[in-house]
Protein backbone atom coordinates (compact mmCIF):
# COMPACT_ATOMS: atom_id res chain seq x y z
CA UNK A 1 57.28 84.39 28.59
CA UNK A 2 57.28 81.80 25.65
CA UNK A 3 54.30 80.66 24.17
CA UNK A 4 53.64 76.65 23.78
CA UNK A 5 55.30 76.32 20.61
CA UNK A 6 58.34 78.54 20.95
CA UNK A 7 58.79 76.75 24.20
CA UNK A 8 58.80 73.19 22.44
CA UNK A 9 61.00 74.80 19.71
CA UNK A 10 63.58 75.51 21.91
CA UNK A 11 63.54 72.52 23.87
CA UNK A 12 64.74 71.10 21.19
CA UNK A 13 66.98 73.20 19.46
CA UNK A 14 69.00 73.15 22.62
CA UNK A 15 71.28 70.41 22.92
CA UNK A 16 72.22 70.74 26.77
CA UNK A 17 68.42 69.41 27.44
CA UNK A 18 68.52 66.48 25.77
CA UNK A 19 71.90 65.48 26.41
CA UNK A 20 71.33 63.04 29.23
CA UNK A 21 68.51 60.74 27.28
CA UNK A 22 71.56 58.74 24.83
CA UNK A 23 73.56 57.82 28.00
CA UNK A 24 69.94 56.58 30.12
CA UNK A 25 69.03 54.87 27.17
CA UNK A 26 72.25 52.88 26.99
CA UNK A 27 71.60 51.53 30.07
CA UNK A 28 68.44 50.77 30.36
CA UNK A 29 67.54 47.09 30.78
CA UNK A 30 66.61 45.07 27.92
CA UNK A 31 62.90 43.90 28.60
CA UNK A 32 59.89 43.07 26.91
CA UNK A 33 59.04 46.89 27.07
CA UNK A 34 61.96 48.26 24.61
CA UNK A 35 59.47 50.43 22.47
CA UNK A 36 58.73 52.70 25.54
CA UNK A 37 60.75 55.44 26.70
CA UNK A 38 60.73 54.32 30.56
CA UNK A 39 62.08 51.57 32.32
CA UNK A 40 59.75 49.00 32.88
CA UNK A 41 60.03 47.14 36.45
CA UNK A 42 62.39 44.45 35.84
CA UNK A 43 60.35 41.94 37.35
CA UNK A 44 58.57 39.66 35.32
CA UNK A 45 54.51 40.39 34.90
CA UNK A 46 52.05 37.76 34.81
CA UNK A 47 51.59 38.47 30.80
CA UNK A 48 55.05 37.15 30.28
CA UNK A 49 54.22 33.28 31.22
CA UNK A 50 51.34 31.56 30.20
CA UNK A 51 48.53 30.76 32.53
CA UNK A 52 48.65 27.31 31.97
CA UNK A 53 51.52 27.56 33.52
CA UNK A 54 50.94 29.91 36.05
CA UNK A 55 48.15 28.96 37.67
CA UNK A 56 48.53 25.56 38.85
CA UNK A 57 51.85 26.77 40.67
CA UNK A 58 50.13 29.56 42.26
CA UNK A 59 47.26 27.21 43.40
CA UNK A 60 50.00 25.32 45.26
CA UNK A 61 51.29 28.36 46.87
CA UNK A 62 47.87 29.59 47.89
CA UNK A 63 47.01 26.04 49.73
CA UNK A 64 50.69 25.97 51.35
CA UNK A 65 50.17 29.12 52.32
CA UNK A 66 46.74 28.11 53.88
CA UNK A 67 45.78 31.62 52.41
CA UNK A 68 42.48 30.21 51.07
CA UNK A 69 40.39 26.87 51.71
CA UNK A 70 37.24 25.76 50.21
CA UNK A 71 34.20 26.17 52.62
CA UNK A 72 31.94 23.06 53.06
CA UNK A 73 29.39 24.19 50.21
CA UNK A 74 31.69 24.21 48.16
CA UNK A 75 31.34 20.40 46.86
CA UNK A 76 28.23 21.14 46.05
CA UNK A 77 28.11 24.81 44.63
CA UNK A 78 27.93 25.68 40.95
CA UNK A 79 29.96 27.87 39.39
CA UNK A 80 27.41 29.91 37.51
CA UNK A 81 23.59 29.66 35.99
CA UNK A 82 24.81 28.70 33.16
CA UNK A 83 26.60 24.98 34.05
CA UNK A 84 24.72 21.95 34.98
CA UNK A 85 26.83 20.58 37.46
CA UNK A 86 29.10 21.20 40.52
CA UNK A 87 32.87 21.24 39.26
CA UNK A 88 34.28 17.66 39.58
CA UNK A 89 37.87 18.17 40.20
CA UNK A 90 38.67 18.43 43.77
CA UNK A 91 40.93 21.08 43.77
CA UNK A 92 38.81 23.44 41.76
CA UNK A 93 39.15 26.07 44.36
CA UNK A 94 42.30 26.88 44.80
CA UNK A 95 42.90 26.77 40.90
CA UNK A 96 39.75 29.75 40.64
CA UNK A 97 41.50 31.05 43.48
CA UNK A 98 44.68 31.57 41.53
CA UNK A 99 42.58 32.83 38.36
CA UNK A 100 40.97 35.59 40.49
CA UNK A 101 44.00 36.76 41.84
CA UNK A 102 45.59 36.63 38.49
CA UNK A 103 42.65 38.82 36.74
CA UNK A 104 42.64 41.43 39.68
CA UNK A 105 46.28 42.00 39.27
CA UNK A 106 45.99 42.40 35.42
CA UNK A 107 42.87 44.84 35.56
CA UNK A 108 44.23 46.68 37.97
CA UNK A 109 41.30 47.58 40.19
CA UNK A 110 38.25 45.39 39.74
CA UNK A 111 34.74 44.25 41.44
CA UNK A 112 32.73 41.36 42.22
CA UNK A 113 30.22 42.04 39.36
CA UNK A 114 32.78 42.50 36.59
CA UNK A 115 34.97 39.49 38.02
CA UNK A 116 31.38 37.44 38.10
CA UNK A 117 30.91 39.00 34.12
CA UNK A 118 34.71 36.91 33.71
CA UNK A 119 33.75 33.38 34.65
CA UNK A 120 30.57 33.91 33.07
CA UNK A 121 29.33 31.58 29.83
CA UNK A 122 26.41 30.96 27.49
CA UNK A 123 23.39 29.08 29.17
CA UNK A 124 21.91 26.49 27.50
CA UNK A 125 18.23 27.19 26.77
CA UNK A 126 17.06 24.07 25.01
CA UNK A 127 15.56 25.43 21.48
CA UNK A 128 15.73 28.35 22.20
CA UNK A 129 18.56 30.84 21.67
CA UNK A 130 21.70 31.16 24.07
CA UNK A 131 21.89 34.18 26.30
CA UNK A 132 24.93 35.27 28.22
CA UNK A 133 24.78 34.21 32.20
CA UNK A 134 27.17 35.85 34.78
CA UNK A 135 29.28 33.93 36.79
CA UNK A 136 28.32 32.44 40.65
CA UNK A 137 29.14 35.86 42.48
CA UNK A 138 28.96 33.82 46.25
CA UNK A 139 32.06 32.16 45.16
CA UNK A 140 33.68 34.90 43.74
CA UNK A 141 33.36 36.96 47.09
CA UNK A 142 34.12 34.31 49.43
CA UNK A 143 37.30 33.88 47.25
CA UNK A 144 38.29 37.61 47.05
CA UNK A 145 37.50 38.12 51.19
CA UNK A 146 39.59 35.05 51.65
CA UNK A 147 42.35 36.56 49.95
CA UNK A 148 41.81 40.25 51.49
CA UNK A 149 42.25 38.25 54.65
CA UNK A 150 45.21 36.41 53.55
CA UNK A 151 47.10 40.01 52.79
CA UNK A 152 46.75 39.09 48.93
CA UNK A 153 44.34 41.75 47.70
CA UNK A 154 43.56 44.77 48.76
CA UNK A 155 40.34 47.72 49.04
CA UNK A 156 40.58 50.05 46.39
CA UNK A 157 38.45 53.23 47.05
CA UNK A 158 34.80 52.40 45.95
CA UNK A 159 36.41 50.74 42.89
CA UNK A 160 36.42 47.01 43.95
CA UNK A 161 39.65 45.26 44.82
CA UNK A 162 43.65 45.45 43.77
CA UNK A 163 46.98 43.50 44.36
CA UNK A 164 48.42 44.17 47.54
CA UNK A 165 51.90 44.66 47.37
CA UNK A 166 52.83 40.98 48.68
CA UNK A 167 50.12 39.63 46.04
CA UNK A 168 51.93 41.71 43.65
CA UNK A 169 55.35 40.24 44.65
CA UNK A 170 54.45 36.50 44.72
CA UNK A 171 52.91 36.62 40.95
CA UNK A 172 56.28 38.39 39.98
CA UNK A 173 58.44 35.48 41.51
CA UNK A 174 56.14 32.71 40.35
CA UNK A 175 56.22 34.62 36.74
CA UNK A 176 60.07 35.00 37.11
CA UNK A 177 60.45 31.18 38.29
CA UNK A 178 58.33 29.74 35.61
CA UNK A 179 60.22 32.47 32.87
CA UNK A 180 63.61 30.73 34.00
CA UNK A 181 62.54 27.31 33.55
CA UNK A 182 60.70 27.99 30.23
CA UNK A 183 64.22 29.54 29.09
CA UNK A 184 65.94 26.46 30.81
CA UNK A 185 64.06 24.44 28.17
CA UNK A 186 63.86 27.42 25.31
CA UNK A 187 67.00 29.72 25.16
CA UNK A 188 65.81 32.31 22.65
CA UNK A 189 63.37 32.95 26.35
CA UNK A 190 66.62 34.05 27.93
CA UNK A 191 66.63 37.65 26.77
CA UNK A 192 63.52 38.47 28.49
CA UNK A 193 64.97 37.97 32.16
């Protein structure tokens, strides 16, 4: 039996084990990903567009979808401890919404109390010194059960809450749509579709 490092040795001294890596190589697809050795999914990601972007468009989809809708306390609800008024435009929901679904996809796996730590800010304590405030975590659950119900998100163990796999898809398309018409505009953008 060979130990670790005769076994690594001769993995690569032969040339029959490695022979298949130029040709994959060759053909993998040029994406955003070239400095890793696997093929990244050739969809576009959500870190690809910019959320300026991103999440007005998915706003729209989420209220043509009717896969969330503000509930009636929600004109008057704050956001957090740390603002001093309600939010004043009138589709603020569906625009935090998007932005939760957006974060849980990029973390991965994430809870009510870390989202809540997300859309959380400074509060303003007259003379005396700031302290960080978490976000409103009412509207953060209501949002997240809303889009659990809507097939958007997902359980994840004890963990908190992932991308289902049709929350997953319609970022990718969005991302892809709003890569193409960036490119439209841009063409150096074109390589990365």
């Amino acid at each position: 039996m060979l130990r670790p490092a005769e076994r690594s040795r001769s993995a690569r001294s032969d040339p029959s084990r490695n022979a298949g890596f130029e040709e994959r190589d060759a053909q993998l697809p040029l994406t955003l990903n070239t400095r890793a050795r696997w093929a990244r999914h050739l969809m576009t990601h959500p870190n690809d567009v910019p959320p300026s972007a991103l999440l007005p468009k998915l706003a729209t989809e989420l209220r043509t979808r009717n896969a969330v809708a503000p509930p009636p306390w929600a004109t008057f609800a704050k956001t957090g401890v740390h603002k001093q008024r309600a939010p004043t435009q009138t589709d603020w929901w569906y625009l935090r919404s998007a932005s939760v679904l957006r974060k849980i996809y990029l973390k991965g796996y994430v809870g009510i109390e870390r989202l809540s730590a997300e859309y959380g800010g400074k509060r303003d304590r007259g003379s005396a010194p700031y302290h960080a405030r978490t976000g409103s975590r009412s509207v953060l659950r209501e949002i997240v059960h809303q889009l659990e119900k809507a097939g958007l998100v997902q359980p994840y163990k004890t963990k908190g809450r992932r991308v289902s796999p049709e929350g997953q898809k319609l970022l990718d398309t969005l991302s892809r749509d709003i890569l193409k018409g960036m490119a439209a505009e841009r063409p150096e953008l074109a390589k990365y579709l």
